[in-house]
Every structure is written in C-alpha cells, then in structure tokens.
N, C-alpha and C. Protein backbone atom coordinates (compact mmCIF):
# COMPACT_ATOMS: atom_id res chain seq x y z
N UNK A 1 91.86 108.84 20.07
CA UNK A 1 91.84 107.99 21.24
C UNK A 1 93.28 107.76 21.68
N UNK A 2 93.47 107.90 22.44
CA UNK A 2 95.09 107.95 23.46
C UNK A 2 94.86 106.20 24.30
N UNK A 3 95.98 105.98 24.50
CA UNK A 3 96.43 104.91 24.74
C UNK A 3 97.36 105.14 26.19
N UNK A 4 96.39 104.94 27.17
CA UNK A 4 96.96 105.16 28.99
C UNK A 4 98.51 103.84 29.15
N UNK A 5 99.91 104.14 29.13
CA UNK A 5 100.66 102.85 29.68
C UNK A 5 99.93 102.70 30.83
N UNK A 6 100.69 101.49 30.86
CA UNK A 6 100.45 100.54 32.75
C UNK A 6 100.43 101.44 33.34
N UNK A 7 101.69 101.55 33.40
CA UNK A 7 102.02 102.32 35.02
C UNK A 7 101.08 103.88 34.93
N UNK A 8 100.72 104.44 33.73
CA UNK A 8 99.60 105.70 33.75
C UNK A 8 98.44 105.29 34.38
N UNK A 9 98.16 103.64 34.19
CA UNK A 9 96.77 103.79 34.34
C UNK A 9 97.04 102.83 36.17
N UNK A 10 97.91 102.67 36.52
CA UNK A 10 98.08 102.12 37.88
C UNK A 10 98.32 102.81 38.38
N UNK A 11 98.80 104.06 38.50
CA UNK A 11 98.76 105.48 39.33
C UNK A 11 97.08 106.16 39.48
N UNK A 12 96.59 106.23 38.27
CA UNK A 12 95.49 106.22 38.17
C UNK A 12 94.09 105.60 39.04
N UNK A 13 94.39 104.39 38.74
CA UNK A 13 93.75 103.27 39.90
C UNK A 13 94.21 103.29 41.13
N UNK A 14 94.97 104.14 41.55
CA UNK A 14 95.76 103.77 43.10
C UNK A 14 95.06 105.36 43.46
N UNK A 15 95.12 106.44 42.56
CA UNK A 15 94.72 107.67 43.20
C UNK A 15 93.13 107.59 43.50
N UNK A 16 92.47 106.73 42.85
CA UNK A 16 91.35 106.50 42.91
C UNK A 16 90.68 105.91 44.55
N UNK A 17 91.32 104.84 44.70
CA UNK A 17 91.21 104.17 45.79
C UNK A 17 91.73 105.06 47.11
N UNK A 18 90.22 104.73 47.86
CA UNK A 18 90.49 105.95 48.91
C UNK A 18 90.75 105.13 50.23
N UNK A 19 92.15 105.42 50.90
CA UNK A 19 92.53 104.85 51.69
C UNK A 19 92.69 105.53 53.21
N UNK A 20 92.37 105.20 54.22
CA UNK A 20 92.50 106.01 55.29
C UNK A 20 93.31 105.24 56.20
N UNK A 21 94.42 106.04 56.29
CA UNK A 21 95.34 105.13 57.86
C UNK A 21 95.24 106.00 58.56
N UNK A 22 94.38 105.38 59.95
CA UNK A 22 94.37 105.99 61.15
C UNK A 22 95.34 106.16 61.52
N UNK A 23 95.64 107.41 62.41
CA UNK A 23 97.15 107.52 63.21
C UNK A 23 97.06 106.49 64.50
N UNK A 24 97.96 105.63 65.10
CA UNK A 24 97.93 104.82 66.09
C UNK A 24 97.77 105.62 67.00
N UNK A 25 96.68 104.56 67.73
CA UNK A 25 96.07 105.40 69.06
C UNK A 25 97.13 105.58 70.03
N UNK A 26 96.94 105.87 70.93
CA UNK A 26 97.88 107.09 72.21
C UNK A 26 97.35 106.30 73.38
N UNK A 27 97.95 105.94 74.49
CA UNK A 27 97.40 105.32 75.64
C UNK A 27 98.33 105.76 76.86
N UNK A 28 98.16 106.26 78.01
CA UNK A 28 98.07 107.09 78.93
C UNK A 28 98.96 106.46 79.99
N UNK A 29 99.92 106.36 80.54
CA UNK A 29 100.54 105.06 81.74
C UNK A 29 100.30 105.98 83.05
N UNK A 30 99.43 105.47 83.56
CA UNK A 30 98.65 106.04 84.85
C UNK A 30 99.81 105.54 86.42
N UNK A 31 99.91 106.01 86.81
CA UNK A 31 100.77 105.75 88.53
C UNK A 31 100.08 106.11 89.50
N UNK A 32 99.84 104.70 90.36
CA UNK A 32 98.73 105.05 91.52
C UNK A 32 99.75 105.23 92.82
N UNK A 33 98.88 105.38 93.62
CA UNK A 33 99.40 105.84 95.06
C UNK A 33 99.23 104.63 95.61
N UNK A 34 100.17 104.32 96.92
CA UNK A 34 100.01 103.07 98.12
C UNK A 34 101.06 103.60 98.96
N UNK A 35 100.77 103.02 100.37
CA UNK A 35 101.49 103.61 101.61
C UNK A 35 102.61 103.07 101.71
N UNK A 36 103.04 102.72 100.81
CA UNK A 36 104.61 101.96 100.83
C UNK A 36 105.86 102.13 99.84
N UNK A 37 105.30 102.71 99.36
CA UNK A 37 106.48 103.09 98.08
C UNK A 37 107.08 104.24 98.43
N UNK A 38 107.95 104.74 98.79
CA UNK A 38 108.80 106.21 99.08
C UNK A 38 108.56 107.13 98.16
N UNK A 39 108.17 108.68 97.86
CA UNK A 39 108.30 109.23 97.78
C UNK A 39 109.35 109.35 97.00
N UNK A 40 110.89 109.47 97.13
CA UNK A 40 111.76 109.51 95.96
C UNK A 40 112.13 108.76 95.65
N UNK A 41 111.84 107.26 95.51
CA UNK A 41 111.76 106.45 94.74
C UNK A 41 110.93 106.56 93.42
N UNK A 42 109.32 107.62 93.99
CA UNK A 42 108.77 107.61 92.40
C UNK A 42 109.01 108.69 91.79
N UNK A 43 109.67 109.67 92.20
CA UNK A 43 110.59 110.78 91.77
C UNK A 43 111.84 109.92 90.94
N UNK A 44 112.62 109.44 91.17
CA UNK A 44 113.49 108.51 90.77
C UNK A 44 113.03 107.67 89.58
N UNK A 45 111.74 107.17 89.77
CA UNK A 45 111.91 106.48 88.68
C UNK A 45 110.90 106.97 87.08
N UNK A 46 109.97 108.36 87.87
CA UNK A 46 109.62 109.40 86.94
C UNK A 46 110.51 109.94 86.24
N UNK A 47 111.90 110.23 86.92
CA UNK A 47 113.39 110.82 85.93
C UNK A 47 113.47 110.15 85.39
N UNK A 48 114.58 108.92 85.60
CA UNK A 48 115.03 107.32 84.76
C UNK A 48 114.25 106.73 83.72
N UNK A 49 112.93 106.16 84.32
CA UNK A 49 111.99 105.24 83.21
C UNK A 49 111.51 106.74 82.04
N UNK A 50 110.68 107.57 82.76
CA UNK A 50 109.83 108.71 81.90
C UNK A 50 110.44 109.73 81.65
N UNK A 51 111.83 110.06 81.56
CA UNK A 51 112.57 111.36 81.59
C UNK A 51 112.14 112.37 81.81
N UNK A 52 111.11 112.98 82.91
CA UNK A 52 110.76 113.50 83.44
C UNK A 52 111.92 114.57 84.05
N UNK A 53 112.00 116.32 84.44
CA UNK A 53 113.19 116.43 85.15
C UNK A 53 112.44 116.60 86.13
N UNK A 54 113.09 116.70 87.21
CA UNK A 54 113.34 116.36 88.80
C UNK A 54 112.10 117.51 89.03
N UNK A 55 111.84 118.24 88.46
CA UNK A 55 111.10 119.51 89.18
C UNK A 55 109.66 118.82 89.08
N UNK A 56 109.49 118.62 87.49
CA UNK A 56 108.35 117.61 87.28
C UNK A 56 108.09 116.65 87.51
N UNK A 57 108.85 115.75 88.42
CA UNK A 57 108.82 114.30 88.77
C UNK A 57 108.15 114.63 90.08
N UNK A 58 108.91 115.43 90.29
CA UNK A 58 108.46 115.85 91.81
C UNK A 58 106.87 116.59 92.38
N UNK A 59 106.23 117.19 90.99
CA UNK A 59 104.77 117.60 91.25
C UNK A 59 104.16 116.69 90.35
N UNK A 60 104.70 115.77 89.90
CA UNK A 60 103.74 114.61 89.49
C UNK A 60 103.60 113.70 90.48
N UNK A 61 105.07 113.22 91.47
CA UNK A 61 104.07 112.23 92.59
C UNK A 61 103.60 113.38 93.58
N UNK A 62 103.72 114.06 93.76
CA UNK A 62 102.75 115.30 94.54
C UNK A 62 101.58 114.89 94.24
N UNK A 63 101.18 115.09 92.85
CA UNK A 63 99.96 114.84 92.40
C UNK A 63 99.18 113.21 93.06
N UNK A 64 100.39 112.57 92.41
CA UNK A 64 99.79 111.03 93.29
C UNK A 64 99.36 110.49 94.12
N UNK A 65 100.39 111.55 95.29
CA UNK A 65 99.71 111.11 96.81
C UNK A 65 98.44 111.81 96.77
N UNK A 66 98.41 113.02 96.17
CA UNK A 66 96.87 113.81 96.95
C UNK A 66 95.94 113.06 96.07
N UNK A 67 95.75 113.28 94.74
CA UNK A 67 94.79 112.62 93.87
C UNK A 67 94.75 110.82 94.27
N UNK A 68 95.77 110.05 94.42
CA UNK A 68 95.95 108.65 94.39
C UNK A 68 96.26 108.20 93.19
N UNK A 69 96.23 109.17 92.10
CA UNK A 69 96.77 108.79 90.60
C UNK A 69 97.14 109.60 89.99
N UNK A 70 97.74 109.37 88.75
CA UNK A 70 98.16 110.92 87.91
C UNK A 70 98.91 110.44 86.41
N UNK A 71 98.45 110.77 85.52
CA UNK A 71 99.33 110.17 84.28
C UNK A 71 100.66 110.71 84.47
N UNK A 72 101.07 109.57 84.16
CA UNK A 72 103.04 110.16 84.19
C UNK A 72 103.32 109.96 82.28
N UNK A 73 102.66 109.73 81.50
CA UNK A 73 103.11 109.95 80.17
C UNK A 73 101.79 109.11 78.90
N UNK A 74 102.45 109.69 77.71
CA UNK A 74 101.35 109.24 76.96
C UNK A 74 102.48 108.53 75.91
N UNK A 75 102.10 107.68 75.25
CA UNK A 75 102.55 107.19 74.46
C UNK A 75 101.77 105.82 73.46
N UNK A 76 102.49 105.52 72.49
CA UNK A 76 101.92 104.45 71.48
C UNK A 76 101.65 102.81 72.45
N UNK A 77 100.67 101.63 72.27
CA UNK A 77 100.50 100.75 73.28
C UNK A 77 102.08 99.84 73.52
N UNK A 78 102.35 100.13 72.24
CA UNK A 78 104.17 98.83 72.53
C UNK A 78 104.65 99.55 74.13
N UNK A 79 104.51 100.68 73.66
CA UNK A 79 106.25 102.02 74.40
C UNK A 79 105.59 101.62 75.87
N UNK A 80 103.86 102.27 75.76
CA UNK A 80 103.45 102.63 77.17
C UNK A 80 103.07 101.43 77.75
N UNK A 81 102.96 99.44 77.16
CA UNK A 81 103.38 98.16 77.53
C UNK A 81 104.56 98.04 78.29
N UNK A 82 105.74 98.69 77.87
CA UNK A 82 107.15 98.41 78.16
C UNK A 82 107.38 99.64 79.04
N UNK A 83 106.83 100.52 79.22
CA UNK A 83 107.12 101.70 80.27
C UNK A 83 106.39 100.82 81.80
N UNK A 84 105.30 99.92 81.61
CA UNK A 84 104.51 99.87 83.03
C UNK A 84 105.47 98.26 83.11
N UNK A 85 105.66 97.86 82.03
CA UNK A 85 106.55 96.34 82.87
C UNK A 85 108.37 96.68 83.54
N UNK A 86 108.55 97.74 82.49
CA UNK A 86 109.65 98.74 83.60
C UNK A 86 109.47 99.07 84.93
N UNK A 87 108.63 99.84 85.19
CA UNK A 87 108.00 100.19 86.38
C UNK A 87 108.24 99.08 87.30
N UNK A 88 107.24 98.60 87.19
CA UNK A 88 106.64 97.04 87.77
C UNK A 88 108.16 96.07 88.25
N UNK A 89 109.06 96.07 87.42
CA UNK A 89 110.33 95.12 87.69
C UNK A 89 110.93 96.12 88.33
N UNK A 90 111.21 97.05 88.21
CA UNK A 90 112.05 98.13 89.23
C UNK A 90 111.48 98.37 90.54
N UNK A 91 110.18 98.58 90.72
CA UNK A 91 109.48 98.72 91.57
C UNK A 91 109.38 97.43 92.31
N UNK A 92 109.43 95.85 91.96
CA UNK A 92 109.21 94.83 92.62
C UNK A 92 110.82 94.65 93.31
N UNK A 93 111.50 94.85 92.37
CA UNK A 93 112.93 94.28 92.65
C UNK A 93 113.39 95.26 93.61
N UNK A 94 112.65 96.39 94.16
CA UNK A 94 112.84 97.43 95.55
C UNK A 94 112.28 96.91 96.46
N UNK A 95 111.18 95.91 96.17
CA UNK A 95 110.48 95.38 97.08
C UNK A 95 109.18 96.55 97.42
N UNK A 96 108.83 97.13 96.83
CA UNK A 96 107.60 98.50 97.19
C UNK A 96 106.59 97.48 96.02
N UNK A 97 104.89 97.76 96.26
CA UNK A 97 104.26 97.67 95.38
C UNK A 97 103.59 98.72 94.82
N UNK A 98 104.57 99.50 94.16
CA UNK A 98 104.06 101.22 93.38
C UNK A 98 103.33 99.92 91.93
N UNK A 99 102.10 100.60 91.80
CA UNK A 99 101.36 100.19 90.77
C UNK A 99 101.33 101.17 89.60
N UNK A 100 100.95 100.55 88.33
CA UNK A 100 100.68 101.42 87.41
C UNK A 100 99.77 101.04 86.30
N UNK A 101 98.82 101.46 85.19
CA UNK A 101 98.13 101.06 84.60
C UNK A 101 98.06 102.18 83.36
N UNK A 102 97.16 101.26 82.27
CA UNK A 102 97.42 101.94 80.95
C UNK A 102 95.65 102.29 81.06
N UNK A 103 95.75 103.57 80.23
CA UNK A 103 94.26 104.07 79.75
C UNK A 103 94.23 104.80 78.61
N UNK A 104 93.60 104.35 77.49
CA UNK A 104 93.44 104.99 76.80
C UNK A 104 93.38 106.32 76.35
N UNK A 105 93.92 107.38 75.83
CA UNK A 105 93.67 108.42 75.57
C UNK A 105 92.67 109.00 74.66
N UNK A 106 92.10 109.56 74.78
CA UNK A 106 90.88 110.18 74.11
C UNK A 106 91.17 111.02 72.92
C-alpha cells in the first residue's frame, strides 16, 4: 500500500474536477445610417476609433448608406461598450447624430 503526499493527491483531485471556461462572448458594434452625418466623417471615425484603413472605412460606410447598417467590428462587451460611447461623444461633440449599437455575435 503506497502512501499518495498532499500535493499527489491535490493534483489528483483537481485533474478530476471537470471544469469548463467558456471563451467570452464576442458582440458586434453595428453603425446605422441618418441623413445628417457626412460621409467622411464616418470614414474618419471608422480609421481613428476602429482602425479600419481608409479603403475599408470607405466600403463600410458605403455599406451603411445602402444597407442603413453594417458591423464596423467585433469585439469582447467592455472594448465594443467603449468603442460605441467613443462613437457617440465624437459624433455628438460634431454635432451629427451617427448612431451605433451592440449585437451579439453568434
């Protein structure tokens, strides 16, 4: 008969225990369309806020005006929280009301 130390038999008990950490979900920062926000302003702030380059900033609000929406990025809920209150203060303090919203990713 063998004699398990602590720490043999607490590795033991820990490999046992089946633990699952989900990877943190992903949520989507959506940019809608309105007749008042310029054009390279949301080019502008697709570069700056979403580092987007200019080529892609530029067929993403493409996308915006024709569709009326278009994800401009995916990210964890803190990042893509603080990407739409970016938006939102840059966008107010221009005086335009460019909107934006979070959606879950699938």
């Amino acid at each position: 008969m063998t004699v398990d130390s602590k720490e043999e038999r607490v590795v033991k008990a820990l490999s046992t225990i089946a633990t699952t950490i989900e990877p943190p979900k992903r949520f989507y920062v959506v940019m809608h369309n309105d007749d008042k926000t310029p054009f390279d302003f949301v080019i502008n702030v697709l570069v700056e806020l979403y580092r987007h380059d200019e080529q892609t900033a530029a067929d993403i609000a493409n996308k915006i005006h024709i569709d009326e929406k278009a994800i401009v990025g995916m990210y964890n809920l803190e990042i893509a929280e603080q990407k739409i209150e970016e938006t939102v203060r840059l966008s107010r303090a221009n005086n335009f009301p460019l909107s934006v919203s979070l959606d879950q990713a699938e």
